[in-house]
Structures are given as structure tokens and as C-alpha cells.
N, C-alpha and C. Protein backbone atom coordinates (compact mmCIF):
# COMPACT_ATOMS: atom_id res chain seq x y z
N UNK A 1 11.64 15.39 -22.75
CA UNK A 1 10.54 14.54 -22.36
C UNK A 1 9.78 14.16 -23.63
N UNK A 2 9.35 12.61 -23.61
CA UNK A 2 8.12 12.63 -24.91
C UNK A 2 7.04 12.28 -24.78
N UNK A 3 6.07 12.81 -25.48
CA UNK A 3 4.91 12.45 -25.26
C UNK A 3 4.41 11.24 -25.60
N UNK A 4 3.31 11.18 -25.02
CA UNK A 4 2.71 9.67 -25.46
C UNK A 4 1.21 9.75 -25.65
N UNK A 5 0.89 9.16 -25.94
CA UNK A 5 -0.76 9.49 -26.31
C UNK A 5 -1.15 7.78 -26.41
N UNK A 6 -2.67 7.55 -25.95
CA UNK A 6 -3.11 6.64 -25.93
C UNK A 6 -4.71 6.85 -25.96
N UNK A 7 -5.46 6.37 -26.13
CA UNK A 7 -6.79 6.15 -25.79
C UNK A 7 -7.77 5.56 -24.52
N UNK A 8 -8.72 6.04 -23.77
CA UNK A 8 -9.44 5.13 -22.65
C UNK A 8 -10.96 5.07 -23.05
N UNK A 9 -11.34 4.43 -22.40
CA UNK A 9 -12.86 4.66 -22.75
C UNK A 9 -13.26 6.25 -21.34
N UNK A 10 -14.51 6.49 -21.94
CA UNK A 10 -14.53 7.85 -21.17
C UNK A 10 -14.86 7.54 -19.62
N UNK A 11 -15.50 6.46 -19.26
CA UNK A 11 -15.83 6.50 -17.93
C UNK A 11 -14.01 6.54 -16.98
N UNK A 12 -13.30 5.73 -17.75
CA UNK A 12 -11.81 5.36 -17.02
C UNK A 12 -11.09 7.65 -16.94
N UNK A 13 -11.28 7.96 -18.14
CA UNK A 13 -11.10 9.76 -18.64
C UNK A 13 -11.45 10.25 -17.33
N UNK A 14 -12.46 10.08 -17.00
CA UNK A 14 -13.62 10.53 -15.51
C UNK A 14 -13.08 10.28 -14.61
N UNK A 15 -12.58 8.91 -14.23
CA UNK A 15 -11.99 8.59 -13.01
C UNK A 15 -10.68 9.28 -12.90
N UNK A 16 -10.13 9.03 -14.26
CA UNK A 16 -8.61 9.60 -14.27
C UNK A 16 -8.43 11.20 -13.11
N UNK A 17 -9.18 11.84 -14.58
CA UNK A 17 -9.73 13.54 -13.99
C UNK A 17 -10.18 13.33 -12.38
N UNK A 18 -10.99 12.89 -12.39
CA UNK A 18 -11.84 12.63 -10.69
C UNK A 18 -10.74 12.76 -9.42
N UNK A 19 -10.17 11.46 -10.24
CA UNK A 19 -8.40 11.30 -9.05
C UNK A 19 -7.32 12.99 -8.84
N UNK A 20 -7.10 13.45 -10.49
CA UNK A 20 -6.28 14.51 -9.87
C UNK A 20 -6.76 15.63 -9.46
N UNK A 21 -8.24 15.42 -9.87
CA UNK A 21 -8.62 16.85 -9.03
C UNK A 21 -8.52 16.66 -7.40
N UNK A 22 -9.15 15.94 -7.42
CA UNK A 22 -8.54 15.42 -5.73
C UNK A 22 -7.83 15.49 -4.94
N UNK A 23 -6.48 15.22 -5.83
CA UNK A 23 -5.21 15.03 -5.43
C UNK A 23 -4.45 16.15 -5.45
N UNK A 24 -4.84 17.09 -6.99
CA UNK A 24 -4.64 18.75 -6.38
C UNK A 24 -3.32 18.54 -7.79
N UNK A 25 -3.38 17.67 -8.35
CA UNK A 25 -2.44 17.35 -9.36
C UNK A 25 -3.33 17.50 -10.77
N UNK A 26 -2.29 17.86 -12.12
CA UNK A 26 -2.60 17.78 -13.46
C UNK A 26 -3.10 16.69 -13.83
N UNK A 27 -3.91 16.05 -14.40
CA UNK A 27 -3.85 14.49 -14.81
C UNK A 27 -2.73 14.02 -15.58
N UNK A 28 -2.15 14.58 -16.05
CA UNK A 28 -0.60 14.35 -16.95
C UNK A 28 0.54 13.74 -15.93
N UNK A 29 0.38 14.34 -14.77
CA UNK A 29 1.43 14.58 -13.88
C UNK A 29 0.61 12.87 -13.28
N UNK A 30 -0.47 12.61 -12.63
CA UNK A 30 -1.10 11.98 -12.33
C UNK A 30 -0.40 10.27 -13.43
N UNK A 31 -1.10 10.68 -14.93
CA UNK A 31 -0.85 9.30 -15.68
C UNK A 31 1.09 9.17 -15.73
N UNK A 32 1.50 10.11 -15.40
CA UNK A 32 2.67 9.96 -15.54
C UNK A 32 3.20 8.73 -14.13
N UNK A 33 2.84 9.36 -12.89
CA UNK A 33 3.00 8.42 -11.93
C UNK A 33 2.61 7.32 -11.56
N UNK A 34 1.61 7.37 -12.44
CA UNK A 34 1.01 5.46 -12.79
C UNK A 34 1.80 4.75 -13.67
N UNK A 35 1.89 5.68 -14.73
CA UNK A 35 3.22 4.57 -15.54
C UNK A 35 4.52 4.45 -14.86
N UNK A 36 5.13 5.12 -14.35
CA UNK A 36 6.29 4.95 -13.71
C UNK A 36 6.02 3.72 -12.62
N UNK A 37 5.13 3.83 -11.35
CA UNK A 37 4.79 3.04 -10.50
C UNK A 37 4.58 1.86 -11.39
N UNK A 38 3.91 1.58 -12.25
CA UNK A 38 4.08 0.01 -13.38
C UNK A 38 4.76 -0.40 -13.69
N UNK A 39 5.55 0.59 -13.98
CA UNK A 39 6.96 0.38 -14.83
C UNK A 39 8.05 -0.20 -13.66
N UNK A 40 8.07 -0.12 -12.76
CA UNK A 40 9.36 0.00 -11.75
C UNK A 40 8.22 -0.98 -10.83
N UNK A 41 7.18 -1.83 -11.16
CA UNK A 41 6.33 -2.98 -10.06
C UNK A 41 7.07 -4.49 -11.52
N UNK A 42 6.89 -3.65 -12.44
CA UNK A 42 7.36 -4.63 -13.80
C UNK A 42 9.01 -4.88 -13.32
N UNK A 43 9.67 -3.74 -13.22
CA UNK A 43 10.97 -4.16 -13.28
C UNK A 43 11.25 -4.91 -11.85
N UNK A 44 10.48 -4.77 -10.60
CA UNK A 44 10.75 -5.62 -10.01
C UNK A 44 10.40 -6.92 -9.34
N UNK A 45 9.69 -7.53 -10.73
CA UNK A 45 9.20 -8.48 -10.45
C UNK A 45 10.26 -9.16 -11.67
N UNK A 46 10.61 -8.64 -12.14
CA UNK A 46 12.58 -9.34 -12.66
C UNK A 46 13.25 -9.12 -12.52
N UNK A 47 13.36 -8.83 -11.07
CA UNK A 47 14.81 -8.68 -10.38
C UNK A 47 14.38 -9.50 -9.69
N UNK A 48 13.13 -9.98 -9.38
CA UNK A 48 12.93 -11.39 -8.45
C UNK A 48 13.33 -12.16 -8.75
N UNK A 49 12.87 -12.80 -10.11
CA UNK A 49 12.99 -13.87 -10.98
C UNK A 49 14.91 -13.52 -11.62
N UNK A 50 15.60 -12.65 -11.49
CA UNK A 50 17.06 -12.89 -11.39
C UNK A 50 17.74 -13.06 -10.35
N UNK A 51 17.10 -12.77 -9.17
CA UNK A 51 17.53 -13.48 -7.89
C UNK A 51 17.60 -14.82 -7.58
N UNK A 52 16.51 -15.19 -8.04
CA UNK A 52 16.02 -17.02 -7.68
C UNK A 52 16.87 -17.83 -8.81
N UNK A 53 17.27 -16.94 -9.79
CA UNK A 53 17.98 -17.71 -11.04
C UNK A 53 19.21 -18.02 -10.60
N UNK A 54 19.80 -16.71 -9.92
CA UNK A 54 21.47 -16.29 -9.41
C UNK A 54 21.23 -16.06 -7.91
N UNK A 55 21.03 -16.74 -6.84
CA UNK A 55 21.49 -16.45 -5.72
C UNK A 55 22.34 -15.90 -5.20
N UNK A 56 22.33 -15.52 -4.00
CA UNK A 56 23.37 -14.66 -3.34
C UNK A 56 24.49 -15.47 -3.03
N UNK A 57 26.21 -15.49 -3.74
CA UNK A 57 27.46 -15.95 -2.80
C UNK A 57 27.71 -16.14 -1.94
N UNK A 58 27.90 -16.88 -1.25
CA UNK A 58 28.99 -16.72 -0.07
C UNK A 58 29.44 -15.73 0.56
N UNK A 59 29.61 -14.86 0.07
CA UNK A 59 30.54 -13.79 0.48
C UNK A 59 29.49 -12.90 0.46
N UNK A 60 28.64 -12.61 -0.43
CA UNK A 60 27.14 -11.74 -0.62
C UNK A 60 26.20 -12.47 0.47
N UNK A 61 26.34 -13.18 1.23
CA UNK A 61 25.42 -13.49 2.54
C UNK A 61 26.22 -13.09 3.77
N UNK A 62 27.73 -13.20 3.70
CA UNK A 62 27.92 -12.76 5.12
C UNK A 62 27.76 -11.01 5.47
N UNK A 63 26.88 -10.32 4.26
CA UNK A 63 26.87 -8.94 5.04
C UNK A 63 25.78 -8.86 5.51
N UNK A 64 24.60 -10.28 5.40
CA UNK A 64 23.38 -9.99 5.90
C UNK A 64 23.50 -10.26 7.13
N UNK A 65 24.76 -10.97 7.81
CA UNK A 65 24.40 -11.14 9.68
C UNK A 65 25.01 -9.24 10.00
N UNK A 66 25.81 -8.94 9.85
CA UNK A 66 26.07 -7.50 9.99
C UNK A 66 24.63 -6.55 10.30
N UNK A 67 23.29 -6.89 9.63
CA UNK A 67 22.33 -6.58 9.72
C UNK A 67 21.70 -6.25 11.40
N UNK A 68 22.05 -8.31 11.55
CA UNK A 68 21.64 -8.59 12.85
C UNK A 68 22.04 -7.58 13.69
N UNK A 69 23.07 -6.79 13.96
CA UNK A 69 24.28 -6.45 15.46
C UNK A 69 23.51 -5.11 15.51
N UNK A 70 22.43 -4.57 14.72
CA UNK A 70 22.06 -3.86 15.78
C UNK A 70 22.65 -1.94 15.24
N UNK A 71 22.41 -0.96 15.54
CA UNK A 71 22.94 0.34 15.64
C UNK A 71 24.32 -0.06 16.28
N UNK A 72 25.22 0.79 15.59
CA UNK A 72 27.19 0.56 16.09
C UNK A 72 26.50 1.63 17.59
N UNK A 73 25.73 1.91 17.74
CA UNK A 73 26.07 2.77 19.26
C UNK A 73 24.82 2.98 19.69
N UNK A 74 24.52 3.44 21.28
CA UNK A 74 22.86 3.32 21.81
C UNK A 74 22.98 4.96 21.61
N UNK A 75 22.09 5.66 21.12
CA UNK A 75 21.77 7.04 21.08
C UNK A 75 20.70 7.65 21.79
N UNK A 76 20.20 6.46 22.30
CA UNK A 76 18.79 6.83 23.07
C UNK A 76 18.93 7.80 24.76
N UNK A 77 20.01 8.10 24.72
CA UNK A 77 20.50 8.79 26.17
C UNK A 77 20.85 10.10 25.72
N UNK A 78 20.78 10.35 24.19
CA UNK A 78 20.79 11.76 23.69
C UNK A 78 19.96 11.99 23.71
N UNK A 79 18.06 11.52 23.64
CA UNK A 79 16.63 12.16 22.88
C UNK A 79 16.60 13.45 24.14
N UNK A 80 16.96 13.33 25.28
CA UNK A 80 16.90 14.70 25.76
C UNK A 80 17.41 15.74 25.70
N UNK A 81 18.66 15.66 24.76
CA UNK A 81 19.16 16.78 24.05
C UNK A 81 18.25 17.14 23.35
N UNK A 82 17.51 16.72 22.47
CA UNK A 82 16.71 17.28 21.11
C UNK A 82 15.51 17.88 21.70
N UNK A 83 15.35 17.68 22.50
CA UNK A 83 13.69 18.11 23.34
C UNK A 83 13.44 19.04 23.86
């Protein structure tokens, strides 16, 4: 793992802290899941913009009616087994 180090002003330090005490988390563990969550809102906002560039084939659209049909079987005549 590497570290990273950055600077905030102290009121943002406060909030940071504020949040993981809260949350019952390290603040490390905390800034860690904010950068990741950024990081992976970044990466998919260019996988948008490579979608709209490269559309889906022909052949890459007919698995979206497959979608439509539904569960391959009704299971709902089992929930009184589980109960």
C-alpha cells in the first residue's frame, strides 16, 4: 500500500474526523473510501463517454431482449418451503 499525504484547511480536518468518529471508522480508512468512490465516479463517467463514441453491435443488443423474458422459472410456489 502507499501512502499519500496531502493538506486541508482545518475546518474540512474537523469534518473529516467528525464523519469517522461517527461512522465508528479510522479517518484513513474513511479518506481512503472517498478517494476510491471518486476515483471509480471518474472512471465512470468514461466509460460513458466510450459508450456514446462505440455503441453497442448488433449482436451486443440482441442479449438485451433476453433481459425482457423474465426468471427461466416461477419460484414463488417454493417461499413456503423457506418459512
Amino acid at each position: 500500500m502507499t501512502m499519500l499525504s496531502f493538506r486541508v484547511d482545518e475546518a474540512e480536518a474537523a469534518k473529516v474526523q467528525e464523519w469517522a468518529d461517527r461512522l465508528g471508522v479510522d479517518r484513513s480508512e474513511l479518506l481512503r473510501d472517498a478517494v476510491r468512490r471518486q476515483l471509480n465516479r471518474l472512471a465512470s463517467e468514461t466509460d460513458a463517454a466510450a459508450w456514446q463514441r462505440q455503441p453497442l453491435d448488433e449482436g451486443e443488443r440482441a442479449l438485451s431482449s433476453i433481459a425482457d423474458w423474465g426468471p427461466a422459472e416461477d419460484w414463488t410456489d417454493w417461499a413456503h418451503a423457506a418459512g
